[in-house]
N, C-alpha and C. Protein backbone atom coordinates (compact mmCIF):
# COMPACT_ATOMS: atom_id res chain seq x y z
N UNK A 1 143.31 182.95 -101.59
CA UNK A 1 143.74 184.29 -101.29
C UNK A 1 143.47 184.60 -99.82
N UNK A 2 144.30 185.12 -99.40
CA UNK A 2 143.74 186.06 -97.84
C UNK A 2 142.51 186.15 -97.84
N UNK A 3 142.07 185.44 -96.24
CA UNK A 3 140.80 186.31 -96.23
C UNK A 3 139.90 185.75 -96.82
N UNK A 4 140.29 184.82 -97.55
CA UNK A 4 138.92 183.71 -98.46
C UNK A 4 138.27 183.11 -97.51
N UNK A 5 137.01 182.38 -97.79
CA UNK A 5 136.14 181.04 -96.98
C UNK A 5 136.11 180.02 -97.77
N UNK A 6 135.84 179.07 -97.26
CA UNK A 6 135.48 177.49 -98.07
C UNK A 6 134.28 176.55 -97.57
N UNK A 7 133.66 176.27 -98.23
CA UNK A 7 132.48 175.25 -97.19
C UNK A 7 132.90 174.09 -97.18
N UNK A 8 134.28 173.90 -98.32
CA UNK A 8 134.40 172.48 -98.16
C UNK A 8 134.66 171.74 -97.13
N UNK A 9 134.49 170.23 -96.98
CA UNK A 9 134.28 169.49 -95.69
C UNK A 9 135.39 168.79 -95.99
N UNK A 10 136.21 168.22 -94.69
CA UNK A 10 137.87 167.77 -94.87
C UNK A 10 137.75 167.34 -93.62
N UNK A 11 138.71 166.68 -93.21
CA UNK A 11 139.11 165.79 -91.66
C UNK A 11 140.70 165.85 -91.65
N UNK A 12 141.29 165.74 -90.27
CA UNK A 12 142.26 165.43 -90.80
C UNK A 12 143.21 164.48 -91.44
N UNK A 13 142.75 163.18 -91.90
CA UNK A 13 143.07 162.87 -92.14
C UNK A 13 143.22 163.30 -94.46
N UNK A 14 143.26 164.35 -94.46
CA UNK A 14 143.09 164.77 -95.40
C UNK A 14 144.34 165.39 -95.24
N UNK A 15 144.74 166.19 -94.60
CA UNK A 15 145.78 166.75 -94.28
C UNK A 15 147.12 165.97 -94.76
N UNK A 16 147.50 165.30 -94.93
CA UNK A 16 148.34 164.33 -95.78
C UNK A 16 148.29 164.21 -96.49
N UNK A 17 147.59 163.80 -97.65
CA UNK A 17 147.79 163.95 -98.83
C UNK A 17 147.62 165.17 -99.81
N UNK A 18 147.06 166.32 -98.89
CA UNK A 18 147.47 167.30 -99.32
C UNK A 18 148.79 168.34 -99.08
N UNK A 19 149.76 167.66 -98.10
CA UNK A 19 150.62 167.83 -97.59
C UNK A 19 151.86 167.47 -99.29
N UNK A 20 151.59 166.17 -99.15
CA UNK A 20 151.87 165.60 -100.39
C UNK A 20 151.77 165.62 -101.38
N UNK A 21 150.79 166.67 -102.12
CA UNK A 21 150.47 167.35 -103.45
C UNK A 21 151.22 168.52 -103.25
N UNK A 22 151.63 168.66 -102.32
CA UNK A 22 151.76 170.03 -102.30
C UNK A 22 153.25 170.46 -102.35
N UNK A 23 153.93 169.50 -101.54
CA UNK A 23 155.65 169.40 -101.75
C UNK A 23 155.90 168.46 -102.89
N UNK A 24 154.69 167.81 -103.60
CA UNK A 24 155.22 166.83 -104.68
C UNK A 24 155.85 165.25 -104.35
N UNK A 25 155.41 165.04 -103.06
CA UNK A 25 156.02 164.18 -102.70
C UNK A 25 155.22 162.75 -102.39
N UNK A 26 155.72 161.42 -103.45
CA UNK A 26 154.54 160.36 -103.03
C UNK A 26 155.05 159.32 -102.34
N UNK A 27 154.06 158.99 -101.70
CA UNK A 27 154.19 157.59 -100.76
C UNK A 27 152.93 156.31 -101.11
N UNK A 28 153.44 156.09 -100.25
CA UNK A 28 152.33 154.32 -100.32
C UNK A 28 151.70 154.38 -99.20
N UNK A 29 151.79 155.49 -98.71
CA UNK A 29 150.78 155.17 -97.22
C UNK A 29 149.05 155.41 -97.75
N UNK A 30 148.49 154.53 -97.52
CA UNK A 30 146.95 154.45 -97.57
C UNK A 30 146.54 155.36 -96.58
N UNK A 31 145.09 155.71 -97.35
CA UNK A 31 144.49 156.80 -96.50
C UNK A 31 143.08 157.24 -96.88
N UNK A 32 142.00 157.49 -96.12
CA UNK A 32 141.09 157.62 -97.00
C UNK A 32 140.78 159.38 -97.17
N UNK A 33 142.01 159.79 -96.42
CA UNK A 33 141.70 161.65 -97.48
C UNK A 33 142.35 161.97 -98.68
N UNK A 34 141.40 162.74 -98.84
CA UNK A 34 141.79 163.54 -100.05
C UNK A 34 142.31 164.93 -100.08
N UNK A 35 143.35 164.98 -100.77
CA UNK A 35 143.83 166.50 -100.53
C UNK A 35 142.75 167.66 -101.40
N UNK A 36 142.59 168.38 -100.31
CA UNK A 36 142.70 169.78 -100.43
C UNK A 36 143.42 171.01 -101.25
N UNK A 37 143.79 170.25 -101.91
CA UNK A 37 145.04 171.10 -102.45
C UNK A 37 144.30 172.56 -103.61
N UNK A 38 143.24 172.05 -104.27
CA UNK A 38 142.38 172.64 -104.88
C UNK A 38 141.52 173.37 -104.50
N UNK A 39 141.69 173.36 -103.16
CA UNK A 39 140.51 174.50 -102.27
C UNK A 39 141.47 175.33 -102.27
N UNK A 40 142.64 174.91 -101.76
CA UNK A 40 143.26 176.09 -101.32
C UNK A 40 144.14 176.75 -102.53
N UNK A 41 144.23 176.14 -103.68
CA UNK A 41 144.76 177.18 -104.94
C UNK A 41 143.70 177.64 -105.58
N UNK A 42 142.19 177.28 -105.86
CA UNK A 42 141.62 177.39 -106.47
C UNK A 42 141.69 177.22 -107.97
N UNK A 43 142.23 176.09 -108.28
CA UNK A 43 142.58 176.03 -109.54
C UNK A 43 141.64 174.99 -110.26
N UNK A 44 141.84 173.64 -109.55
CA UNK A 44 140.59 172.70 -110.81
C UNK A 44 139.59 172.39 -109.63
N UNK A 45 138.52 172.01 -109.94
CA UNK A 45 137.31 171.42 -109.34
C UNK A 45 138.08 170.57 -108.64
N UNK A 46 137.33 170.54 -107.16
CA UNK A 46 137.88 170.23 -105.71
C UNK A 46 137.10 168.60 -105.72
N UNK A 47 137.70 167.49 -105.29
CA UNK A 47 137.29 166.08 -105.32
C UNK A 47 136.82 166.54 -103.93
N UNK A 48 135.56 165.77 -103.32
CA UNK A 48 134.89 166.18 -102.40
C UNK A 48 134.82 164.22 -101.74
N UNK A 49 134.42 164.66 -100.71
CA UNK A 49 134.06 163.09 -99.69
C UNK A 49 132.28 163.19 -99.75
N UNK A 50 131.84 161.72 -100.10
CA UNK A 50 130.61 162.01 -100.04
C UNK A 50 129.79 162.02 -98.42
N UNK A 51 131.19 161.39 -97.78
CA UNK A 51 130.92 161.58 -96.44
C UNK A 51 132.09 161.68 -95.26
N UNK A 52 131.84 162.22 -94.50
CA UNK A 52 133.32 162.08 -92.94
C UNK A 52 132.37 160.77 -91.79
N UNK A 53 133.31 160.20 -91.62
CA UNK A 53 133.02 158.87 -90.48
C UNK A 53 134.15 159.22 -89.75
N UNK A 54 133.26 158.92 -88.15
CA UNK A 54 134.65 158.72 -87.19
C UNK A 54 133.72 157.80 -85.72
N UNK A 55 134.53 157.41 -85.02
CA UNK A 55 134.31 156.82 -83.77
C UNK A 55 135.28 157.25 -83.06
N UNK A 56 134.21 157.24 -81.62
CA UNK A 56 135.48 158.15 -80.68
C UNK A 56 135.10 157.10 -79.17
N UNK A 57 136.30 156.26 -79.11
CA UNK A 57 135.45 155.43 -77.54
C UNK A 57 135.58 155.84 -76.61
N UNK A 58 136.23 157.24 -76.11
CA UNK A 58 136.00 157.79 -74.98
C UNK A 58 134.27 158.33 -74.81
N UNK A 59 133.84 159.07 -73.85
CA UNK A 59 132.59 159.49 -73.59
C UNK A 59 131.67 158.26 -73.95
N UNK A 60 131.97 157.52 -73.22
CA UNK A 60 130.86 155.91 -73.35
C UNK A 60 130.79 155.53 -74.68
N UNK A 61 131.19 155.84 -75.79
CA UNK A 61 131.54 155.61 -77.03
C UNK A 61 130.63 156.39 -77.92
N UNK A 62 131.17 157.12 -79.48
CA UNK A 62 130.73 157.88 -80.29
C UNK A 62 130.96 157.22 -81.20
N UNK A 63 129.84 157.22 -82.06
CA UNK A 63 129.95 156.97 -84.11
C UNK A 63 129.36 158.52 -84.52
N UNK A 64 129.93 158.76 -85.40
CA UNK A 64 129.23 160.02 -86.16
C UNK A 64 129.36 159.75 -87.51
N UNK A 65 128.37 160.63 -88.10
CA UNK A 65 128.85 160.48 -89.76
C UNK A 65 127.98 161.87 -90.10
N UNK A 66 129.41 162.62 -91.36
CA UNK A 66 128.98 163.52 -91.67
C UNK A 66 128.70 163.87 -93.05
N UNK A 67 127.39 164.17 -93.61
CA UNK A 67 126.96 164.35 -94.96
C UNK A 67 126.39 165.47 -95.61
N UNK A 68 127.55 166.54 -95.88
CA UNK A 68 127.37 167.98 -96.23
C UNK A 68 126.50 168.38 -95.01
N UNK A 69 124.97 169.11 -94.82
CA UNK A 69 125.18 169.86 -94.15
C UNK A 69 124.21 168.71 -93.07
N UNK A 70 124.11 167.77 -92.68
CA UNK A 70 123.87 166.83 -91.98
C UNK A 70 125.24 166.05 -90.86
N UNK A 71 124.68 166.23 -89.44
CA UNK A 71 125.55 165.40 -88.92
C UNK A 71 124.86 164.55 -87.85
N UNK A 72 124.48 163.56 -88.14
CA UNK A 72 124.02 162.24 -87.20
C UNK A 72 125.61 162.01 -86.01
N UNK A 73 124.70 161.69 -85.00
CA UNK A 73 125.87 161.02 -83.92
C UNK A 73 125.24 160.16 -82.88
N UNK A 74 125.77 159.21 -82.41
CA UNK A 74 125.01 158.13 -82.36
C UNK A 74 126.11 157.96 -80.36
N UNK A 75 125.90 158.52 -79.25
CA UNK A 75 126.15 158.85 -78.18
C UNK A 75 125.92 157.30 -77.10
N UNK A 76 126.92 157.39 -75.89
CA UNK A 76 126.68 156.48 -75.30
C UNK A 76 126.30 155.32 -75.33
N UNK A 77 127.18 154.67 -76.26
CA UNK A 77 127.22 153.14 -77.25
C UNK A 77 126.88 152.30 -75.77
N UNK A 78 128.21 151.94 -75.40
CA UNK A 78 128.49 151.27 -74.02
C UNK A 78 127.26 151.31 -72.60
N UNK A 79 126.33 152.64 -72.90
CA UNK A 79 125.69 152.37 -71.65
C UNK A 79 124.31 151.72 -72.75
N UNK A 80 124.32 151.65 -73.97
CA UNK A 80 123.38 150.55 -74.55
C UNK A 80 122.24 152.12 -75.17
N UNK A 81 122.87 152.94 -75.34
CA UNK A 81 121.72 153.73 -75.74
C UNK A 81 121.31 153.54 -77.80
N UNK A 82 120.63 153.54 -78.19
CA UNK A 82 120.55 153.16 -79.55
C UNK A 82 119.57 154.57 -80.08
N UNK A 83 119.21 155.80 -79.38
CA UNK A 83 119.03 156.40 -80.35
C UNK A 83 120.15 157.51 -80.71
N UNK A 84 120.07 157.93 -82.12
CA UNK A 84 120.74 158.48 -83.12
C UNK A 84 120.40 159.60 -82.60
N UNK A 85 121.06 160.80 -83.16
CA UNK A 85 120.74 162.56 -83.25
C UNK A 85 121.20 162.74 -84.26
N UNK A 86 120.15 163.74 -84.96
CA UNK A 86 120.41 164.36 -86.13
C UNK A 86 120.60 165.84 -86.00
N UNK A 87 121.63 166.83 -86.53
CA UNK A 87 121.50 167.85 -86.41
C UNK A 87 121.92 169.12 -87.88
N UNK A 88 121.19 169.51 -88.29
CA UNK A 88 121.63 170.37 -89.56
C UNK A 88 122.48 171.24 -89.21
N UNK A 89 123.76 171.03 -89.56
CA UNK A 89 125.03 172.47 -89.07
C UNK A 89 124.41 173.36 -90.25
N UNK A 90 124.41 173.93 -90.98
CA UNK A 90 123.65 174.51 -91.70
C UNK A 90 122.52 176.25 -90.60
N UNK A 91 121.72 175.32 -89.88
CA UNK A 91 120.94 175.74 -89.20
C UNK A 91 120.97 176.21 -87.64
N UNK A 92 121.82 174.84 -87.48
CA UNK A 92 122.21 174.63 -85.55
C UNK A 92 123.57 173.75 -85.98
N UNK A 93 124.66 174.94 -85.52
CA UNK A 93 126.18 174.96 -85.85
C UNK A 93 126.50 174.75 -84.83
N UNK A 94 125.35 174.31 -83.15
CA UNK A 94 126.23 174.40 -81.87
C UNK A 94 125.69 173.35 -81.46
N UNK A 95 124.53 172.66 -82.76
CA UNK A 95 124.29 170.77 -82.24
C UNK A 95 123.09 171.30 -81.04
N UNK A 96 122.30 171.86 -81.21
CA UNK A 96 121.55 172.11 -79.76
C UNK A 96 120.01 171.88 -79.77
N UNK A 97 119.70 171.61 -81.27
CA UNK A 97 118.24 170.58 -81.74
C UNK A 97 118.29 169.36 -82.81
N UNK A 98 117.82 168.49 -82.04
CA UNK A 98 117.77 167.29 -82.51
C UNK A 98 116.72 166.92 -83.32
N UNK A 99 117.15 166.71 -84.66
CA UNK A 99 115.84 167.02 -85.35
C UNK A 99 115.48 165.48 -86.32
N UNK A 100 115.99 164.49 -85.87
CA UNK A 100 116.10 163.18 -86.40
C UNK A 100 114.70 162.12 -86.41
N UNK A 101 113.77 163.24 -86.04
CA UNK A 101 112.08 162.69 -85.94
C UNK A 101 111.88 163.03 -86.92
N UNK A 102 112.06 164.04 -87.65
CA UNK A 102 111.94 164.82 -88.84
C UNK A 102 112.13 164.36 -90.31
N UNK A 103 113.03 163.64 -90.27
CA UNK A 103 113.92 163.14 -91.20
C UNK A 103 114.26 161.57 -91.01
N UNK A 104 113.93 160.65 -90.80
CA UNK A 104 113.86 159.38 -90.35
C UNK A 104 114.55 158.85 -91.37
N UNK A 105 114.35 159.04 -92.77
CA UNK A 105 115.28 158.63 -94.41
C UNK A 105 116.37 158.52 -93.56
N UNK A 106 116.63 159.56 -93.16
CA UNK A 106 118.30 159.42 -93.11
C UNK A 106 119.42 158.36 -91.77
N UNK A 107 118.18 157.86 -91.23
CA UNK A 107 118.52 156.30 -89.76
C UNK A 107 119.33 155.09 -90.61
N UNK A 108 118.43 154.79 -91.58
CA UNK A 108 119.08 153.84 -92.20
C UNK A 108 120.08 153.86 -93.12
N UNK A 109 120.42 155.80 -93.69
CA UNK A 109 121.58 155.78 -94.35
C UNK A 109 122.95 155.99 -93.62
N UNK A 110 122.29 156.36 -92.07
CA UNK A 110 124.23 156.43 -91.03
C UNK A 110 123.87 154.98 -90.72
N UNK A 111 122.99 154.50 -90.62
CA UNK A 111 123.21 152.44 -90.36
C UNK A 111 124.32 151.74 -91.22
N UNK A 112 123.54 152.05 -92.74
CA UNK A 112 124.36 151.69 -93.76
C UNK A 112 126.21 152.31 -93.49
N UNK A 113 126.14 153.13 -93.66
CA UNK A 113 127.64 154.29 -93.98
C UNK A 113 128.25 153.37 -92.28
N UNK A 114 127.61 153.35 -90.98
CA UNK A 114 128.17 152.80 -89.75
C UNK A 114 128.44 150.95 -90.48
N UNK A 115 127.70 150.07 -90.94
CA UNK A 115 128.00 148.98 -91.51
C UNK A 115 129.31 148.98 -91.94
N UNK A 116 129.35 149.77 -92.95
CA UNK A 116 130.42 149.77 -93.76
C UNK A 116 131.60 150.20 -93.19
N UNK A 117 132.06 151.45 -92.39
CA UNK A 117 132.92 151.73 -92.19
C UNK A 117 133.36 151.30 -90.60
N UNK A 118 133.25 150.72 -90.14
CA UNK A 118 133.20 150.02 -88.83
C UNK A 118 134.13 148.90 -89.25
N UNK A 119 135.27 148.55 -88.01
CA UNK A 119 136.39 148.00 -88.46
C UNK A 119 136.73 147.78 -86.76
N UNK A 120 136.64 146.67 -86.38
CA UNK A 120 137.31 146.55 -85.16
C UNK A 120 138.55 147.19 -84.82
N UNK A 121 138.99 147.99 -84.16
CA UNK A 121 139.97 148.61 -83.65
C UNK A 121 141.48 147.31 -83.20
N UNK A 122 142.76 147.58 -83.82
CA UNK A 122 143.49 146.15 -83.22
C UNK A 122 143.98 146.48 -81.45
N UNK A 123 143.84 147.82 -81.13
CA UNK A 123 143.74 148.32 -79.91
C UNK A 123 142.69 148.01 -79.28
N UNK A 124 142.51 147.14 -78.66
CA UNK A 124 141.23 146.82 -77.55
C UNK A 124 140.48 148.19 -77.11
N UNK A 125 141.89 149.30 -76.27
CA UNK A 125 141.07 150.02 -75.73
C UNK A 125 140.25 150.85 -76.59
N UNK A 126 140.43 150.85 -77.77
CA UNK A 126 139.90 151.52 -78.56
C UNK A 126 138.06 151.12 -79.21
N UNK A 127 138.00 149.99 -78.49
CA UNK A 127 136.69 149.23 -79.02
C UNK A 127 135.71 150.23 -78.07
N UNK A 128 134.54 149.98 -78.94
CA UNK A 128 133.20 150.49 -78.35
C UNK A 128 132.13 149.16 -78.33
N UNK A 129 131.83 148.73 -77.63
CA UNK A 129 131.00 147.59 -77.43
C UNK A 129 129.68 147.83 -77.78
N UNK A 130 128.85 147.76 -78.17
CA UNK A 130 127.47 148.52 -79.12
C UNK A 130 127.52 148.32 -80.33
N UNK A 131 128.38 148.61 -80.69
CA UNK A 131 128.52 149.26 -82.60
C UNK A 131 127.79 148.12 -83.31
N UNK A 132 128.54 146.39 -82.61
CA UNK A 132 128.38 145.66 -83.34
C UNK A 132 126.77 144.96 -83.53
N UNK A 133 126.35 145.34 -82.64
CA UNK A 133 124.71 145.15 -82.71
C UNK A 133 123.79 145.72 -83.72
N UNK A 134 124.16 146.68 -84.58
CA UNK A 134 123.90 146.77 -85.91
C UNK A 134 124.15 145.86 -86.70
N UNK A 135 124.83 145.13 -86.74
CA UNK A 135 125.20 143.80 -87.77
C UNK A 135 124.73 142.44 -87.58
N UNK A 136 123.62 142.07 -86.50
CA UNK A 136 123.26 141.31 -86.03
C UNK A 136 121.70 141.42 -86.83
């Protein structure tokens, strides 16, 4: 309805297949979102991501991973930096305390979630040189 909120968490790559629930229309294109389509009718229980991953190789290279109200980001791959930041959006929505001394559990679960979803880019420029030193 007008005027509603949602906490749910989405990327865009979600945006497609809820595009596609929504005109009824299917394809074969792979994807790892999920539509939205249920947030925004409110009709059955909303399928949720247990997490958002992204890498960004501009700004000396970025991994992030996001887990409800947790967002680790892992800054300046390329100039060799290896510590993580943790920040509760929840609490600090503008990322401005780093609170990943605090919470240490959670190093080895963006290690894990970075293992897994890490995929050489077939675009060169798109590589971040770092990443792969976790797998070593």
């Amino acid at each position: 309805k007008a005027g509603s909120k949602t906490d749910h968490m989405s990327a865009f790559y979600d945006v497609m297949p809820t595009l596609n629930e929504i005109t009824k229309v299917q394809t074969d294109y792979k994807s790892d979102g999920i539509s939205f389509y249920n947030t925004l009718t409110n009709t059955e229980k909303q399928k949720e991501h247990e997490y958002l991953y992204w890498e960004f190789a501009g700004y000396n290279g970025q991994v992030a991973v996001r887990m409800g109200k947790w967002k680790m980001i892992w800054k300046n791959i390329k100039n060799g930096n290896k510590e993580v930041e943790l920040y509760d959006l929840d609490a600090d929505i503008r990322e401005e305390h780093n609170i990943m001394d605090q919470h240490p559990e959670l190093l080895e679960k963006f290690y894990d979630i970075v293992r897994k979803e890490h995929r050489a880019p077939e675009n060169e420029s798109f590589s971040i040189e770092g990443v792969e030193a976790l797998f070593e």
